[in-house]
Protein backbone atom coordinates (compact mmCIF):
# COMPACT_ATOMS: atom_id res chain seq x y z
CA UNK A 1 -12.01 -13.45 78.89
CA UNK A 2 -12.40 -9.61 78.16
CA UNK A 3 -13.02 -9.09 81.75
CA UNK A 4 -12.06 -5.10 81.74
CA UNK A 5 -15.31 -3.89 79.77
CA UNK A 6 -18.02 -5.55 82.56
CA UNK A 7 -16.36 -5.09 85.84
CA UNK A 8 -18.47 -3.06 88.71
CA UNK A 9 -17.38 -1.37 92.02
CA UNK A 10 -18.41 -3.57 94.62
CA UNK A 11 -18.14 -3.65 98.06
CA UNK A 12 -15.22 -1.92 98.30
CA UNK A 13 -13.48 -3.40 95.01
CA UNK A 14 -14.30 -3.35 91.44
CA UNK A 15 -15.46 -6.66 89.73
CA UNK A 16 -15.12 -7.37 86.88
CA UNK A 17 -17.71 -6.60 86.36
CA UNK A 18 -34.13 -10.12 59.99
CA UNK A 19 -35.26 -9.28 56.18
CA UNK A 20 -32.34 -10.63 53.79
CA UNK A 21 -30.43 -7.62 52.49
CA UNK A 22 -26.99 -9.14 50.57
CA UNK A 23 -24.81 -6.63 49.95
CA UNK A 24 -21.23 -7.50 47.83
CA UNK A 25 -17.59 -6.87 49.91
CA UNK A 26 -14.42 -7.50 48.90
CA UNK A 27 -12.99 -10.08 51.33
CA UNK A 28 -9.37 -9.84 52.98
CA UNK A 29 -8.31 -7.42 50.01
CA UNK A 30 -7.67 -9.85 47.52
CA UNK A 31 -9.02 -12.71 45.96
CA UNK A 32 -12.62 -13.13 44.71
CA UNK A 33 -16.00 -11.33 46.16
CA UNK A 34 -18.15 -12.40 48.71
CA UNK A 35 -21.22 -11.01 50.19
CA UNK A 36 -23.14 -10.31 53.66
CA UNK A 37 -26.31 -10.97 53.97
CA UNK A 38 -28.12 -8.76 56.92
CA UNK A 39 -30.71 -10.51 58.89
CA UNK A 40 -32.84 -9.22 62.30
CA UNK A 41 -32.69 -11.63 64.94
CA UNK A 42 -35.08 -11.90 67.81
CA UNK A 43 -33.21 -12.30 71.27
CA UNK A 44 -35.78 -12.13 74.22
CA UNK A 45 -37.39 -9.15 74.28
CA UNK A 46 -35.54 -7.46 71.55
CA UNK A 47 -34.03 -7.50 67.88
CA UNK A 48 -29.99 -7.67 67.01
CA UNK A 49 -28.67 -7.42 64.25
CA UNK A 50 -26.58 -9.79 62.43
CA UNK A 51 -24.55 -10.80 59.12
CA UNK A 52 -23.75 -13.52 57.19
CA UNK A 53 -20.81 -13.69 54.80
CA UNK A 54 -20.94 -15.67 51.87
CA UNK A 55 -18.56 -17.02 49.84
CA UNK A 56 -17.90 -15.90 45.90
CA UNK A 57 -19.84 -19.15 44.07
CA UNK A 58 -22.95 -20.88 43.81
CA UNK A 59 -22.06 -24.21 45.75
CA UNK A 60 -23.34 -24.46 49.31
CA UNK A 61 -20.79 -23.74 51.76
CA UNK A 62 -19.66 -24.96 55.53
CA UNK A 63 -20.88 -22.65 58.30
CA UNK A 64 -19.09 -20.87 60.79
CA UNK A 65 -20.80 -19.40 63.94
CA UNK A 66 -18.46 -16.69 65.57
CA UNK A 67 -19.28 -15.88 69.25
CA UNK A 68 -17.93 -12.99 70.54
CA UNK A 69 -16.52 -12.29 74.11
CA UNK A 70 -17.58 -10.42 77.40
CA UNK A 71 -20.26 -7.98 78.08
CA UNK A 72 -22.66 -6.43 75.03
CA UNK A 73 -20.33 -6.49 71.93
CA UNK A 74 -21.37 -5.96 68.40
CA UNK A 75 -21.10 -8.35 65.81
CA UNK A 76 -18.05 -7.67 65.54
CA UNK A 77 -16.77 -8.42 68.40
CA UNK A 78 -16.36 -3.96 69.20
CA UNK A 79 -17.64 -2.83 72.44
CA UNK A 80 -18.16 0.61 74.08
CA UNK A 81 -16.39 2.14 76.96
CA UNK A 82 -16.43 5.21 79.11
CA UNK A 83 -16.59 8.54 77.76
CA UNK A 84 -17.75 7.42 74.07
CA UNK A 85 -15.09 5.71 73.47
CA UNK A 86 -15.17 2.48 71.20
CA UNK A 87 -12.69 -0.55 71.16
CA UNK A 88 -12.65 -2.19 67.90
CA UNK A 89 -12.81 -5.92 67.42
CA UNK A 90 -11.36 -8.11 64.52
CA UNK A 91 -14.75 -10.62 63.83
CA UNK A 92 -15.61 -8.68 60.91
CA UNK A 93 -12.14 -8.60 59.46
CA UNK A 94 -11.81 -12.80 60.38
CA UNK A 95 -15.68 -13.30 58.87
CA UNK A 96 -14.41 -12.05 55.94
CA UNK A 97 -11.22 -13.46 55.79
CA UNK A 98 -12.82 -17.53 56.75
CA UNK A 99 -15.58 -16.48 53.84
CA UNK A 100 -12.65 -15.88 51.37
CA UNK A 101 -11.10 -19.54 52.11
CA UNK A 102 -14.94 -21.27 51.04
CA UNK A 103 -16.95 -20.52 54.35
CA UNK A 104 -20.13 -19.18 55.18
CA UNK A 105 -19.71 -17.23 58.57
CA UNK A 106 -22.69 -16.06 60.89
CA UNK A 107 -21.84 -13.39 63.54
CA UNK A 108 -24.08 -11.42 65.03
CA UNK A 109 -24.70 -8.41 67.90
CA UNK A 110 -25.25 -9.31 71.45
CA UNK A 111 -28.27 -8.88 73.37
CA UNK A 112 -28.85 -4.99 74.13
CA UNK A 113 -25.11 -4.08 72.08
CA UNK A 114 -26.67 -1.62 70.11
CA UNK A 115 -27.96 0.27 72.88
CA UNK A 116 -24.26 0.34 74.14
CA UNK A 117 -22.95 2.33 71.64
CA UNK A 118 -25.43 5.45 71.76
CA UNK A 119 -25.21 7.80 74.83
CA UNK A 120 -28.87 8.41 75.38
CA UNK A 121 -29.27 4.63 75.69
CA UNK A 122 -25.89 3.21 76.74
CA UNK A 123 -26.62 3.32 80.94
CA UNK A 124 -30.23 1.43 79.80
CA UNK A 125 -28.97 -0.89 78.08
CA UNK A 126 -25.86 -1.92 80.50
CA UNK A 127 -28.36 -2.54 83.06
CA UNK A 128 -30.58 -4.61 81.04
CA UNK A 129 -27.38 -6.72 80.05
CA UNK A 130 -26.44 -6.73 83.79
CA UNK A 131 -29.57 -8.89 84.24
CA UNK A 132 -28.94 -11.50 82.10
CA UNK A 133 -27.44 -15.39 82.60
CA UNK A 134 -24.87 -17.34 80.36
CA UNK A 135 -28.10 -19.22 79.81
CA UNK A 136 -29.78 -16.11 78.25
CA UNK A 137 -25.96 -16.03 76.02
CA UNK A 138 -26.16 -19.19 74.87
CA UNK A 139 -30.08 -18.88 74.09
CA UNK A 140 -29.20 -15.81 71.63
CA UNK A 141 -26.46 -18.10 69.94
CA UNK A 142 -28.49 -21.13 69.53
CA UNK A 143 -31.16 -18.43 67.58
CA UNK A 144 -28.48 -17.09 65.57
CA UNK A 145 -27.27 -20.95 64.81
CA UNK A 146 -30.40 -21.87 63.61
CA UNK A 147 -31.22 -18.73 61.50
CA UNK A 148 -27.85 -19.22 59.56
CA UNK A 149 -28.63 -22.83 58.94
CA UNK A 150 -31.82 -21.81 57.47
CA UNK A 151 -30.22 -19.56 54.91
CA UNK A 152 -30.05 -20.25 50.92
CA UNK A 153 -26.30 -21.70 50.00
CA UNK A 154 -25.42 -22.51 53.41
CA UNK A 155 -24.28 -26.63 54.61
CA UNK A 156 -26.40 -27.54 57.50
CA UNK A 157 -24.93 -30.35 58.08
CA UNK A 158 -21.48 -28.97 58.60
CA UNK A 159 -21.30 -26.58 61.44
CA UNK A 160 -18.05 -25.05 63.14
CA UNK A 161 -18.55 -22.99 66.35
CA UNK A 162 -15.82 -20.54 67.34
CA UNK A 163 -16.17 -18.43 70.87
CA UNK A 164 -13.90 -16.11 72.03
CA UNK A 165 -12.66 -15.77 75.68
CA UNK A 166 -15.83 -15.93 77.61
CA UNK A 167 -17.75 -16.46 73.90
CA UNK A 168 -15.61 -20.55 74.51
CA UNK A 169 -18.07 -21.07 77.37
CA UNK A 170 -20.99 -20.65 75.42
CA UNK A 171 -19.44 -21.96 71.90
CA UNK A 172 -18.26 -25.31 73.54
CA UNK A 173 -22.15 -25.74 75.23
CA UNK A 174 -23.57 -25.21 71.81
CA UNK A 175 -21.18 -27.30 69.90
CA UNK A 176 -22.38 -30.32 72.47
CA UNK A 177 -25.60 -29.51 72.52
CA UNK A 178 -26.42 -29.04 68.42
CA UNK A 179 -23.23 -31.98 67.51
CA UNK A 180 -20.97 -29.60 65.64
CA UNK A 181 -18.54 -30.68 63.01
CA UNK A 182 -15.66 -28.84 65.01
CA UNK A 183 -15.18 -26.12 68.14
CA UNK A 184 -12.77 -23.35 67.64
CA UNK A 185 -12.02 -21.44 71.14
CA UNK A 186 -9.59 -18.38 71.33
CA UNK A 187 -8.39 -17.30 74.39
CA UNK A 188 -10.57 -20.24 76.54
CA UNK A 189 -12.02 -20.03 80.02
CA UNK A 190 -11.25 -23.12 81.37
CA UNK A 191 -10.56 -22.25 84.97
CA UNK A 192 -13.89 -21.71 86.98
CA UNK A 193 -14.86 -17.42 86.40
CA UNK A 194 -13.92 -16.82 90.38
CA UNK A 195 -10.54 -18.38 89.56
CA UNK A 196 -10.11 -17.00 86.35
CA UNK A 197 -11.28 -12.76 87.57
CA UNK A 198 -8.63 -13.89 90.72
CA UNK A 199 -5.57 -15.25 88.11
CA UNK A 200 -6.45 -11.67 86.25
CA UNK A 201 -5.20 -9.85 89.60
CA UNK A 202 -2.66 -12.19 90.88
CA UNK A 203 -0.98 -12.04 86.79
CA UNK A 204 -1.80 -9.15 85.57
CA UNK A 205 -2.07 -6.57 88.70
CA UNK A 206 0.73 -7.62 90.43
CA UNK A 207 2.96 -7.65 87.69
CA UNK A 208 1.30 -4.17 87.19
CA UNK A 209 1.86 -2.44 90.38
CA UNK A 210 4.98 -3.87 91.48
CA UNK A 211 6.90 -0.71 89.67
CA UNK A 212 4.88 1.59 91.55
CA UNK A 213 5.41 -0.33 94.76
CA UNK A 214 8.05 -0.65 97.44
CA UNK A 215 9.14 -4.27 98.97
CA UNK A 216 5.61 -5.26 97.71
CA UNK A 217 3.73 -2.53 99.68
CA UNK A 218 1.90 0.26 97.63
CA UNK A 219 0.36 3.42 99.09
CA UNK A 220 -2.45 5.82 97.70
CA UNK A 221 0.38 7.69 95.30
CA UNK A 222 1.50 5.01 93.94
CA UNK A 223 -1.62 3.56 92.96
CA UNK A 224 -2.63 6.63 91.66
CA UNK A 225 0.78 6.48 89.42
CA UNK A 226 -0.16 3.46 88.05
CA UNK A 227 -3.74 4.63 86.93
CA UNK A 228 -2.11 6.99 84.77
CA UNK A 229 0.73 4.81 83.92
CA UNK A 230 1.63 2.86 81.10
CA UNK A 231 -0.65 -0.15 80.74
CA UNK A 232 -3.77 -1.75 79.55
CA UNK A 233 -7.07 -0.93 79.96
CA UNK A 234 -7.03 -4.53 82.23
CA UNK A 235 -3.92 -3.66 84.08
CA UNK A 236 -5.34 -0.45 85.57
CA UNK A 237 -8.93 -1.76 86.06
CA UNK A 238 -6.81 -4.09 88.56
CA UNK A 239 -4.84 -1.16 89.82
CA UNK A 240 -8.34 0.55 90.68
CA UNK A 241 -9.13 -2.28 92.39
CA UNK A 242 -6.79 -1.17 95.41
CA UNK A 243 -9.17 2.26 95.69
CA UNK A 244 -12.28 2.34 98.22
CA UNK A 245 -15.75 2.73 96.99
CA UNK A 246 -15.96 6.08 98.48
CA UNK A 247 -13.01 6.97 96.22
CA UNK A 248 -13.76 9.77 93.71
CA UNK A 249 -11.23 11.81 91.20
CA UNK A 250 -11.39 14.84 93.81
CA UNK A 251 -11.12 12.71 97.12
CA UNK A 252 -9.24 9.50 96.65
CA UNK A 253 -8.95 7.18 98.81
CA UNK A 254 -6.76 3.68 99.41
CA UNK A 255 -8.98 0.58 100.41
CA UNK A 256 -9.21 0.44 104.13
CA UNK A 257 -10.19 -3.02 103.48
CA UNK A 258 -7.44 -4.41 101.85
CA UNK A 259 -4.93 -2.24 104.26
CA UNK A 260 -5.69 -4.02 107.07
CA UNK A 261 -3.12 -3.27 109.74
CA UNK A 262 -4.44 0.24 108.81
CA UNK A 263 -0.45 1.49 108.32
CA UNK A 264 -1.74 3.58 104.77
CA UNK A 265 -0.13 0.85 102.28
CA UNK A 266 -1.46 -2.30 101.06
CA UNK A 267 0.72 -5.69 101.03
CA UNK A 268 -0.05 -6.46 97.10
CA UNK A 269 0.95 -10.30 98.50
CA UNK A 270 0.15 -10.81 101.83
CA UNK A 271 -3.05 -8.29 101.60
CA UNK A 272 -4.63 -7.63 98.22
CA UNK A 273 -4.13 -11.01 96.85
CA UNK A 274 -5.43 -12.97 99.34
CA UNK A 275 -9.08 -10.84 99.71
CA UNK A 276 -9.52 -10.06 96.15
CA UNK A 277 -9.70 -14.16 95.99
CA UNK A 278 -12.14 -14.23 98.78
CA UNK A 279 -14.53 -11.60 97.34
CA UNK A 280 -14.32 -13.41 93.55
CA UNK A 281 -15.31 -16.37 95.24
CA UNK A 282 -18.46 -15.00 97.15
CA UNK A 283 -19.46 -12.39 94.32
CA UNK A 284 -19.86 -14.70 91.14
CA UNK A 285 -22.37 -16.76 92.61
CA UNK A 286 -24.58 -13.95 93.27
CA UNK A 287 -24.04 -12.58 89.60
CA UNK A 288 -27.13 -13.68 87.03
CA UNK A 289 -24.11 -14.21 84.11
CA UNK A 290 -21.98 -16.92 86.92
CA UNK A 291 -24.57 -17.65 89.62
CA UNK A 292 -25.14 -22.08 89.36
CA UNK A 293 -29.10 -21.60 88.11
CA UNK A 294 -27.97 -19.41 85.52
CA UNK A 295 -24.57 -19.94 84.43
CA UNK A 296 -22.72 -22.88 82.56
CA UNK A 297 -19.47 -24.58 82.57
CA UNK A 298 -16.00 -23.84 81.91
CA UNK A 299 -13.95 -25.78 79.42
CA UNK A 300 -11.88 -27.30 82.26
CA UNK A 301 -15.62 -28.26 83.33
CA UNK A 302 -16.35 -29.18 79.73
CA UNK A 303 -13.13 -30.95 78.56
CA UNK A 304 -14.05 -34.83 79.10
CA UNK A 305 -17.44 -34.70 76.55
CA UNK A 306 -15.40 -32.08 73.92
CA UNK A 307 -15.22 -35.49 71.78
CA UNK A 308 -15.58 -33.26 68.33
CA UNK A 309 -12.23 -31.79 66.56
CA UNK A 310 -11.18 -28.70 68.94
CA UNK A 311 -8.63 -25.94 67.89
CA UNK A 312 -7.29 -23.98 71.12
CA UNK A 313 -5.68 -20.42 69.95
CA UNK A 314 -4.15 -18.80 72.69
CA UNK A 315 -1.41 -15.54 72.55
CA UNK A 316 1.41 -16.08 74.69
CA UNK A 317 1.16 -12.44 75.88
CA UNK A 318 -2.42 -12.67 76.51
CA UNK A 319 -3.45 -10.47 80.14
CA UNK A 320 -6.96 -11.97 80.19
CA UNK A 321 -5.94 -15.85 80.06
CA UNK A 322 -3.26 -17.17 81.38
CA UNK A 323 -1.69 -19.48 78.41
CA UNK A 324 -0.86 -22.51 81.25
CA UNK A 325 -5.15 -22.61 81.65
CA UNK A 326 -4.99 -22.88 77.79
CA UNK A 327 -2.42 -25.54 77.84
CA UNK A 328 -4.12 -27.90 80.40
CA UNK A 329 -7.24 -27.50 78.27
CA UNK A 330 -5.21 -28.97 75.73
CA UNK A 331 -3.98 -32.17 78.00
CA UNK A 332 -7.18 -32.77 79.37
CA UNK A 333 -8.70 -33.32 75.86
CA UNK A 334 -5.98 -35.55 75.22
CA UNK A 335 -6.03 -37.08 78.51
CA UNK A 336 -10.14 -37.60 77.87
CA UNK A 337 -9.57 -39.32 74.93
CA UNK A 338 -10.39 -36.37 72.25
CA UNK A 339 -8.17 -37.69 68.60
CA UNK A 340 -8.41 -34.60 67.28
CA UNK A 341 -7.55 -31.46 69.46
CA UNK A 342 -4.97 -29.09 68.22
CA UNK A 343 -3.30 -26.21 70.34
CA UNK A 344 -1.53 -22.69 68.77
CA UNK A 345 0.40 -20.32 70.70
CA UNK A 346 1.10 -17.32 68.86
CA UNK A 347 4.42 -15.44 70.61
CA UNK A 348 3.78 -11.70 70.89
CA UNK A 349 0.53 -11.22 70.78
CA UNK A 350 -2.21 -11.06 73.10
CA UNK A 351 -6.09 -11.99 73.98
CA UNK A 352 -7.54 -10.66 70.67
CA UNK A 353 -4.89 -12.59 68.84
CA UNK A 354 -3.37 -8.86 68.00
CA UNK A 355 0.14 -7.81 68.91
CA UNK A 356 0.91 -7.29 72.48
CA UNK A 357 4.22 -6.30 74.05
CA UNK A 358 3.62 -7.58 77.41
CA UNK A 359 0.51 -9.09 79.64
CA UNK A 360 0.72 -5.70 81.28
CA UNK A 361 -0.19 -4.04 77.71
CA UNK A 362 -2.54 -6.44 75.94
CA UNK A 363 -5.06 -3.49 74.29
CA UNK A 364 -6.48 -5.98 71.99
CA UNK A 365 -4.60 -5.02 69.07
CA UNK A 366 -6.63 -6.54 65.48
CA UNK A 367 -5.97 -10.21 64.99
CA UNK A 368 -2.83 -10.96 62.83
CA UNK A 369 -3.00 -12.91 59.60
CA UNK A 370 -1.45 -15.67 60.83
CA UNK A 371 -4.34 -16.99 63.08
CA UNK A 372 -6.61 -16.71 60.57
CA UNK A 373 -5.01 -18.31 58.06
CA UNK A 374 -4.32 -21.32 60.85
CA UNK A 375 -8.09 -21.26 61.57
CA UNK A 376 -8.96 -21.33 57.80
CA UNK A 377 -6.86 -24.08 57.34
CA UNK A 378 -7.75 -25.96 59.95
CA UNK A 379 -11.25 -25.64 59.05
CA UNK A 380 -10.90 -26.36 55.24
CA UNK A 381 -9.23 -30.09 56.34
CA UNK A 382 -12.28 -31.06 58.59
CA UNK A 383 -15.27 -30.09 56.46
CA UNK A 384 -14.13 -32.08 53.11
């Protein structure tokens, strides 16, 4: 779950927070032409854009619905950050790559992603997104679904849905909802979201800090060192967490509520960990995207109806999900009765299925080839 891009300052700590236009590519580099065909969607109040990638041919192909992860990313599964700054994602290069192998993918732009990526509307546009439920998510999906399956040259009737990090929550609903042919999930949320945000600290931060720490206690230097320091964009979001709201570049500050014998370090154990649970626990139910009305359920929530073929893809240096959650998700299908689940995990390389040198420095790195051809094959066997 690409927690980094969505968290908020909170209290004290930061949360984590179509007209037909076909157009020929060259898919993967090699092998014969495809083409995208650009469609408008309407989610809610307003239009996203999205693509479908054909395959080279005249035969009807099996569809693929890619559903990126958190917070407003584009089609391709890039999303904006502070200061302009832009974070590529791999969907377009794996559309392209699962059109190649005989598959006709659908991905498409989030609700208010555009908006994201232009600086007179970026602050709009986060706020607008800030408003919305998984149940708003999984709306948008089911209207991309159901354009692609509408389109010339595409098989209806066999449908693979693939979500990514906090994209499996909504991919695994759809799939039971709409009776795919198969679920894909990269990088699963199976844990509940409190849990999972609170597992981001405890594997992430801690293994973060502790260099910048002494006997397990930090002070206000050190956790300044460590914003600066060597790590992901994830790592130091949980380093920042240790700073007080009334922090600012000119004036910071350490959290006076995490240091609370008040001795000017924080116990990264006995302290931090211990409250940064807590507030998980009484913040996500008072988020639109996790509150109960308005959220939906995790895979570990999910896993005894996931009936349909599954493929779990997980990186073994992944700082957003901790591989074990994957794993379980992977014995509870079995344990449930699923015949067909199938579980990769891909040493050295992280959350976007990218290389990664550590949890500590997972910057979600474009997906290797090696996934993709797994996926590819994996789908090719289940939709003869």
């Amino acid at each position: 779950m690409d927690f980094p891009q969505t968290k908020r300052r909170v209290s004290g700590l930061t949360l984590v927070l179509l007209l037909g236009i076909t157009a020929p590519v060259l898919a993967g580099g090699a092998g014969p032409r495809s083409s995208e065909r650009h469609l408008t969607l309407q989610f809610g109040p307003v239009s996203a854009q999205a693509t479908l990638s054909l395959p080279a041919g005249a035969a009807k192909a099996p569809l693929v619905l890619l559903i990126a992860g958190t917070g407003p990313e584009d089609q391709n599964g890039s999303y904006s950050v502070s200061a302009g700054q832009v974070v590529q994602g791999s969907l377009g290069a794996l559309a392209q790559h699962l059109s190649q192998a005989g598959f006709a993918v659908m991905r498409f732009d989030k609700r208010y992603a555009a908006g994201t990526f232009q600086p007179q509307t970026a602050q709009a546009a986060f706020t607008e997104y800030g408003k919305l439920g998984m149940t708003d998510l999984l709306a948008d999906a089911r209207t991309a679904l159901n354009a692609a399956k509408q389109q010339p040259r595409v098989d209806a009737s066999k449908v693979f849905i693939y979500g990514w990090s906090e994209g499996s929550v909504i991919a695994s609903s759809l799939a039971l909802e709409t009776n795919a042919s198969g679920l894909i999930v990269q990088g699963p949320v199976v844990d509940s979201f409190a849990d999972s945000f609170a597992n981001q600290f405890e594997r992430v931060g801690l293994a973060y800090l502790q260099p910048y720490s002494k006997d397990g206690k930090i002070d206000l230097e050190g956790v300044l060192a460590a914003l600066y320091g060597n790590g992901s964009g994830l790592a130091k979001t949980e380093a920042s967490l240790l700073l007080s709201l009334e922090s600012t570049p000119q004036k910071p500050m350490l959290s006076t509520l995490l240091d609370t014998n008040k001795d000017g370090l924080i116990d990264l154990k006995a302290e931090a960990l211990p409250q940064i649970r807590q507030f998980y626990q009484q913040f996500t139910p008072q988020s639109p995207m996790y509150a109960p009305a308005t959220t939906l359920p995790t895979l570990g929530e999910l896993a005894p109806r996931l009936k349909l073929p599954v493929l779990i893809m997980q990186g073994e240096n992944d700082g957003n999900i901790d591989p074990a959650a994957a794993k379980r998700l992977n014995d509870a299908l079995g344990a449930a009765g699923n015949a067909d689940h199938t579980f990769k995990l891909y040493a050295g390389l992280g959350h976007s299925l990218g290389l990664s040198p550590a949890i500590t420095q997972d910057t979600f790195a474009p997906m290797q080839s090696g996934p993709m051809n797994d996926m590819a094959a994996w789908l090719t066997q289940r939709s003869r």
